[in-house]
C-alpha atoms as a PDB file:
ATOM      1  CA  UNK A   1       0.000   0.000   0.000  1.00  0.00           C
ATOM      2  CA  UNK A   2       2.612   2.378   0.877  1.00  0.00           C
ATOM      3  CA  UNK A   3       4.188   1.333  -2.283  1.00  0.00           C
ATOM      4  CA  UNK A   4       1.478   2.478  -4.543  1.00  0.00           C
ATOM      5  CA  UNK A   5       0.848   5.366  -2.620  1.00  0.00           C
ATOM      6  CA  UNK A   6       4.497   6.278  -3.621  1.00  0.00           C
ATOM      7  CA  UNK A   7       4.571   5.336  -7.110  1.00  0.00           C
ATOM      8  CA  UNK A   8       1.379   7.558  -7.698  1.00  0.00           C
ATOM      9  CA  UNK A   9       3.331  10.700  -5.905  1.00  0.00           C
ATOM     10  CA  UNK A  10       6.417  10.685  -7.716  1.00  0.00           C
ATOM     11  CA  UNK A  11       7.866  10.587 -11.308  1.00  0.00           C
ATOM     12  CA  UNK A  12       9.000   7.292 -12.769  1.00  0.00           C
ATOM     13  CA  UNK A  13      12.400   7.607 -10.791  1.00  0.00           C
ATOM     14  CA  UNK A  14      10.170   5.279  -8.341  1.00  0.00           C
ATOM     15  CA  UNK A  15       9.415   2.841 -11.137  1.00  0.00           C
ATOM     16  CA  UNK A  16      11.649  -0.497 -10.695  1.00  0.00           C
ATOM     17  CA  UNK A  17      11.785  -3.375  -8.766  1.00  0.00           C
ATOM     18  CA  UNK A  18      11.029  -3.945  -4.792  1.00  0.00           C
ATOM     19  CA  UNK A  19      11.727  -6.134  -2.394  1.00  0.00           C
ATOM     20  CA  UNK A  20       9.781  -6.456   0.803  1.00  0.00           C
ATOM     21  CA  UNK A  21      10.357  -9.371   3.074  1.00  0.00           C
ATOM     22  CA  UNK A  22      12.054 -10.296   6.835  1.00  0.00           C
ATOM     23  CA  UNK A  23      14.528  -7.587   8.809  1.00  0.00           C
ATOM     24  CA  UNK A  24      17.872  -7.869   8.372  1.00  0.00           C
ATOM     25  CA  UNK A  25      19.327 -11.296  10.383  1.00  0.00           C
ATOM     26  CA  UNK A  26      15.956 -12.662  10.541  1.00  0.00           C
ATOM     27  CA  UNK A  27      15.758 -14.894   7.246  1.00  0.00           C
ATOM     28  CA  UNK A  28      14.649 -18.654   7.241  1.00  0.00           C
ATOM     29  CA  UNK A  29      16.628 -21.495   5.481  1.00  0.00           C
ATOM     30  CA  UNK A  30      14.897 -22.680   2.418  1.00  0.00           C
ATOM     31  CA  UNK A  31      14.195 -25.963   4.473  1.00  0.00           C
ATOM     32  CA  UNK A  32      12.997 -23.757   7.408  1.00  0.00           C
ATOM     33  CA  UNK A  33      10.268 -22.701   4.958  1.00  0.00           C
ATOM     34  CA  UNK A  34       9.235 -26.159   3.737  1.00  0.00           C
ATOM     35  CA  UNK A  35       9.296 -27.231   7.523  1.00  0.00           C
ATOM     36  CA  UNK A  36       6.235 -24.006   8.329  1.00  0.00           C
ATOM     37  CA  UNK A  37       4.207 -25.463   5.118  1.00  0.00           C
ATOM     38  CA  UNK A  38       4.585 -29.293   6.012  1.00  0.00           C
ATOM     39  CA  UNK A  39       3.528 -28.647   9.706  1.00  0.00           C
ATOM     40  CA  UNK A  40       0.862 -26.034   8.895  1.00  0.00           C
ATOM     41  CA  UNK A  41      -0.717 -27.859   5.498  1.00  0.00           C
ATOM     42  CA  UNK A  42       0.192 -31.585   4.870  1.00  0.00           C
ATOM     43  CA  UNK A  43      -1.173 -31.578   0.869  1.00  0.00           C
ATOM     44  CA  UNK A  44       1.670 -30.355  -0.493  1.00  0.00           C
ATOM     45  CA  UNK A  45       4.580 -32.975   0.173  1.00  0.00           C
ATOM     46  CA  UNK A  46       7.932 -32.002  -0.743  1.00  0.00           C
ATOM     47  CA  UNK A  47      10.194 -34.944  -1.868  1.00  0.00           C
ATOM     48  CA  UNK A  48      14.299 -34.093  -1.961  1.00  0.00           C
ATOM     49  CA  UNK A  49      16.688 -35.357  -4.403  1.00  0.00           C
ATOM     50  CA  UNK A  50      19.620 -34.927  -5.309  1.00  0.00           C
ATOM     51  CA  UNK A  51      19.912 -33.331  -9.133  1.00  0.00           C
ATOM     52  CA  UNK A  52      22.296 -31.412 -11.183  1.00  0.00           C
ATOM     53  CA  UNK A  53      20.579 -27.643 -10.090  1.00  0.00           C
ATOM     54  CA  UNK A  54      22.455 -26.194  -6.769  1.00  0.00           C
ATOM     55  CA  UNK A  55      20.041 -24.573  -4.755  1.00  0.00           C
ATOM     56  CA  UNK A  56      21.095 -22.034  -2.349  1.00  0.00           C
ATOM     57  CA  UNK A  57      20.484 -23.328   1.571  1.00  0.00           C
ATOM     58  CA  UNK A  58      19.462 -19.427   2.215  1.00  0.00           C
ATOM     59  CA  UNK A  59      17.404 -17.431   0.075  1.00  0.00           C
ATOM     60  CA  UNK A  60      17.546 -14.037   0.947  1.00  0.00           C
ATOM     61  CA  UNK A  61      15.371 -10.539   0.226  1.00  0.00           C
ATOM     62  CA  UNK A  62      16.937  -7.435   0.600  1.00  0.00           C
ATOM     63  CA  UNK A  63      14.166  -4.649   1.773  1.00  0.00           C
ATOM     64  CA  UNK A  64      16.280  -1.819   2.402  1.00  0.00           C
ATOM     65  CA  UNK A  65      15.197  -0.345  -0.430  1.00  0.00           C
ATOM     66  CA  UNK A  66      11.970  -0.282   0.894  1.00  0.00           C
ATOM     67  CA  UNK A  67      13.013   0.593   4.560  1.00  0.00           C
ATOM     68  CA  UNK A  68      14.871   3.496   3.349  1.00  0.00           C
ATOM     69  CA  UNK A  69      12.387   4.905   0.922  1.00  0.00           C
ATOM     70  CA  UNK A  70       8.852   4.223   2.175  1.00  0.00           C
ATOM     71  CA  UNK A  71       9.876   3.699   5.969  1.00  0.00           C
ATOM     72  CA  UNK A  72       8.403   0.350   5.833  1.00  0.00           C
ATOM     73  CA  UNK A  73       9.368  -2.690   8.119  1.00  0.00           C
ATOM     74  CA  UNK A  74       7.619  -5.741   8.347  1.00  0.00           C
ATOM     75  CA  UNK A  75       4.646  -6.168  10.769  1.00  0.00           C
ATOM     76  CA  UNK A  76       4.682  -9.792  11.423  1.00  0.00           C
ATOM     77  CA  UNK A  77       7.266 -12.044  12.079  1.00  0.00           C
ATOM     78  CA  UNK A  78       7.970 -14.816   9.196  1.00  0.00           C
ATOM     79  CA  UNK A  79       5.891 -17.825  11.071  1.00  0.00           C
ATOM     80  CA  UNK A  80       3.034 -15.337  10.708  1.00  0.00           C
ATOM     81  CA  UNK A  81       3.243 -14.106   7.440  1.00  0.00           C
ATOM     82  CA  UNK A  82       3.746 -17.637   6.138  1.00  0.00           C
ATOM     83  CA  UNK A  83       0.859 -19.358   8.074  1.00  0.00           C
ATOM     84  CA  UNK A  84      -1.033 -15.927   6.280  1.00  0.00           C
ATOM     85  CA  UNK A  85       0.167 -17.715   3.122  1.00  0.00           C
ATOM     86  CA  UNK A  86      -0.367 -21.080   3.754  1.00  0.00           C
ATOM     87  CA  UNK A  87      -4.129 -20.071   4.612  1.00  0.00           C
ATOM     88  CA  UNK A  88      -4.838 -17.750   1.422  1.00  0.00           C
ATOM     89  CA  UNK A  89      -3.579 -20.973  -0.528  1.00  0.00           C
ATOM     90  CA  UNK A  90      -5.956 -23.270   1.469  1.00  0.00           C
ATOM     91  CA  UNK A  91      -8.659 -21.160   1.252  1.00  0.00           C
ATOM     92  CA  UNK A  92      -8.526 -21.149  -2.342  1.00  0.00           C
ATOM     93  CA  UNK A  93      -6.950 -24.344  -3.604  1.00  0.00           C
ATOM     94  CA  UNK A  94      -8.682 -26.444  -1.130  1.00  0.00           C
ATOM     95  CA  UNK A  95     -11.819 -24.774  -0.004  1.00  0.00           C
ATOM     96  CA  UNK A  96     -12.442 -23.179  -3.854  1.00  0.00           C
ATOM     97  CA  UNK A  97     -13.234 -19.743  -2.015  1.00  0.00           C
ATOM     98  CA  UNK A  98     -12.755 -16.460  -4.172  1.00  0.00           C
ATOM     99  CA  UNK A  99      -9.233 -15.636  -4.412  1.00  0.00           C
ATOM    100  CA  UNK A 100     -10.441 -11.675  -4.280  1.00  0.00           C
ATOM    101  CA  UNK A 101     -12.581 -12.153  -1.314  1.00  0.00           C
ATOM    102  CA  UNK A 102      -9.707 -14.413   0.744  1.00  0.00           C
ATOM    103  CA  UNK A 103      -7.066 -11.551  -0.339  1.00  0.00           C
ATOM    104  CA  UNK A 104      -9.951  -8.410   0.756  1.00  0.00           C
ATOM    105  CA  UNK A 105     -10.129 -10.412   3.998  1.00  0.00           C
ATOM    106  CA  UNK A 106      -6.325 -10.978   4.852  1.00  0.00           C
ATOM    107  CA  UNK A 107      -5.746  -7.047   3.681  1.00  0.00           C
ATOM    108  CA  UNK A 108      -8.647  -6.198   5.994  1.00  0.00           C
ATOM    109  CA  UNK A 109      -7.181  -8.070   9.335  1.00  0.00           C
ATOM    110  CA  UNK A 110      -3.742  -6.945   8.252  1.00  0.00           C
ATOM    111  CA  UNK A 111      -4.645  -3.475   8.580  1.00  0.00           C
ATOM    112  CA  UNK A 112      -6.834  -3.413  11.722  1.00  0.00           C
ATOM    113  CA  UNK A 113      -3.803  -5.212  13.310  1.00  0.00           C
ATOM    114  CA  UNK A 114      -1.273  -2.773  12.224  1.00  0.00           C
ATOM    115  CA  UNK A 115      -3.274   0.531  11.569  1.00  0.00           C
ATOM    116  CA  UNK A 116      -5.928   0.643  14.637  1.00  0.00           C
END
Protein backbone atom coordinates (compact mmCIF):
# COMPACT_ATOMS: atom_id res chain seq x y z
CA UNK A 1 0.00 0.00 0.00
CA UNK A 2 2.61 2.38 0.88
CA UNK A 3 4.19 1.33 -2.28
CA UNK A 4 1.48 2.48 -4.54
CA UNK A 5 0.85 5.37 -2.62
CA UNK A 6 4.50 6.28 -3.62
CA UNK A 7 4.57 5.34 -7.11
CA UNK A 8 1.38 7.56 -7.70
CA UNK A 9 3.33 10.70 -5.91
CA UNK A 10 6.42 10.68 -7.72
CA UNK A 11 7.87 10.59 -11.31
CA UNK A 12 9.00 7.29 -12.77
CA UNK A 13 12.40 7.61 -10.79
CA UNK A 14 10.17 5.28 -8.34
CA UNK A 15 9.41 2.84 -11.14
CA UNK A 16 11.65 -0.50 -10.70
CA UNK A 17 11.78 -3.38 -8.77
CA UNK A 18 11.03 -3.94 -4.79
CA UNK A 19 11.73 -6.13 -2.39
CA UNK A 20 9.78 -6.46 0.80
CA UNK A 21 10.36 -9.37 3.07
CA UNK A 22 12.05 -10.30 6.83
CA UNK A 23 14.53 -7.59 8.81
CA UNK A 24 17.87 -7.87 8.37
CA UNK A 25 19.33 -11.30 10.38
CA UNK A 26 15.96 -12.66 10.54
CA UNK A 27 15.76 -14.89 7.25
CA UNK A 28 14.65 -18.65 7.24
CA UNK A 29 16.63 -21.49 5.48
CA UNK A 30 14.90 -22.68 2.42
CA UNK A 31 14.20 -25.96 4.47
CA UNK A 32 13.00 -23.76 7.41
CA UNK A 33 10.27 -22.70 4.96
CA UNK A 34 9.23 -26.16 3.74
CA UNK A 35 9.30 -27.23 7.52
CA UNK A 36 6.23 -24.01 8.33
CA UNK A 37 4.21 -25.46 5.12
CA UNK A 38 4.59 -29.29 6.01
CA UNK A 39 3.53 -28.65 9.71
CA UNK A 40 0.86 -26.03 8.89
CA UNK A 41 -0.72 -27.86 5.50
CA UNK A 42 0.19 -31.59 4.87
CA UNK A 43 -1.17 -31.58 0.87
CA UNK A 44 1.67 -30.36 -0.49
CA UNK A 45 4.58 -32.98 0.17
CA UNK A 46 7.93 -32.00 -0.74
CA UNK A 47 10.19 -34.94 -1.87
CA UNK A 48 14.30 -34.09 -1.96
CA UNK A 49 16.69 -35.36 -4.40
CA UNK A 50 19.62 -34.93 -5.31
CA UNK A 51 19.91 -33.33 -9.13
CA UNK A 52 22.30 -31.41 -11.18
CA UNK A 53 20.58 -27.64 -10.09
CA UNK A 54 22.46 -26.19 -6.77
CA UNK A 55 20.04 -24.57 -4.76
CA UNK A 56 21.10 -22.03 -2.35
CA UNK A 57 20.48 -23.33 1.57
CA UNK A 58 19.46 -19.43 2.21
CA UNK A 59 17.40 -17.43 0.07
CA UNK A 60 17.55 -14.04 0.95
CA UNK A 61 15.37 -10.54 0.23
CA UNK A 62 16.94 -7.43 0.60
CA UNK A 63 14.17 -4.65 1.77
CA UNK A 64 16.28 -1.82 2.40
CA UNK A 65 15.20 -0.35 -0.43
CA UNK A 66 11.97 -0.28 0.89
CA UNK A 67 13.01 0.59 4.56
CA UNK A 68 14.87 3.50 3.35
CA UNK A 69 12.39 4.90 0.92
CA UNK A 70 8.85 4.22 2.18
CA UNK A 71 9.88 3.70 5.97
CA UNK A 72 8.40 0.35 5.83
CA UNK A 73 9.37 -2.69 8.12
CA UNK A 74 7.62 -5.74 8.35
CA UNK A 75 4.65 -6.17 10.77
CA UNK A 76 4.68 -9.79 11.42
CA UNK A 77 7.27 -12.04 12.08
CA UNK A 78 7.97 -14.82 9.20
CA UNK A 79 5.89 -17.83 11.07
CA UNK A 80 3.03 -15.34 10.71
CA UNK A 81 3.24 -14.11 7.44
CA UNK A 82 3.75 -17.64 6.14
CA UNK A 83 0.86 -19.36 8.07
CA UNK A 84 -1.03 -15.93 6.28
CA UNK A 85 0.17 -17.72 3.12
CA UNK A 86 -0.37 -21.08 3.75
CA UNK A 87 -4.13 -20.07 4.61
CA UNK A 88 -4.84 -17.75 1.42
CA UNK A 89 -3.58 -20.97 -0.53
CA UNK A 90 -5.96 -23.27 1.47
CA UNK A 91 -8.66 -21.16 1.25
CA UNK A 92 -8.53 -21.15 -2.34
CA UNK A 93 -6.95 -24.34 -3.60
CA UNK A 94 -8.68 -26.44 -1.13
CA UNK A 95 -11.82 -24.77 0.00
CA UNK A 96 -12.44 -23.18 -3.85
CA UNK A 97 -13.23 -19.74 -2.02
CA UNK A 98 -12.75 -16.46 -4.17
CA UNK A 99 -9.23 -15.64 -4.41
CA UNK A 100 -10.44 -11.68 -4.28
CA UNK A 101 -12.58 -12.15 -1.31
CA UNK A 102 -9.71 -14.41 0.74
CA UNK A 103 -7.07 -11.55 -0.34
CA UNK A 104 -9.95 -8.41 0.76
CA UNK A 105 -10.13 -10.41 4.00
CA UNK A 106 -6.32 -10.98 4.85
CA UNK A 107 -5.75 -7.05 3.68
CA UNK A 108 -8.65 -6.20 5.99
CA UNK A 109 -7.18 -8.07 9.33
CA UNK A 110 -3.74 -6.95 8.25
CA UNK A 111 -4.64 -3.47 8.58
CA UNK A 112 -6.83 -3.41 11.72
CA UNK A 113 -3.80 -5.21 13.31
CA UNK A 114 -1.27 -2.77 12.22
CA UNK A 115 -3.27 0.53 11.57
CA UNK A 116 -5.93 0.64 14.64
Amino acid sequence: MLLTKELNEFESERYSAWNFGPSNGKELKVADIVQLFENQWKKPRVDYIDGPFKESHNLQIDSRKANINLGWSPKWNNEEIFSQTINWYRKVHEESQDALIVSEKQIAHYRELNFS
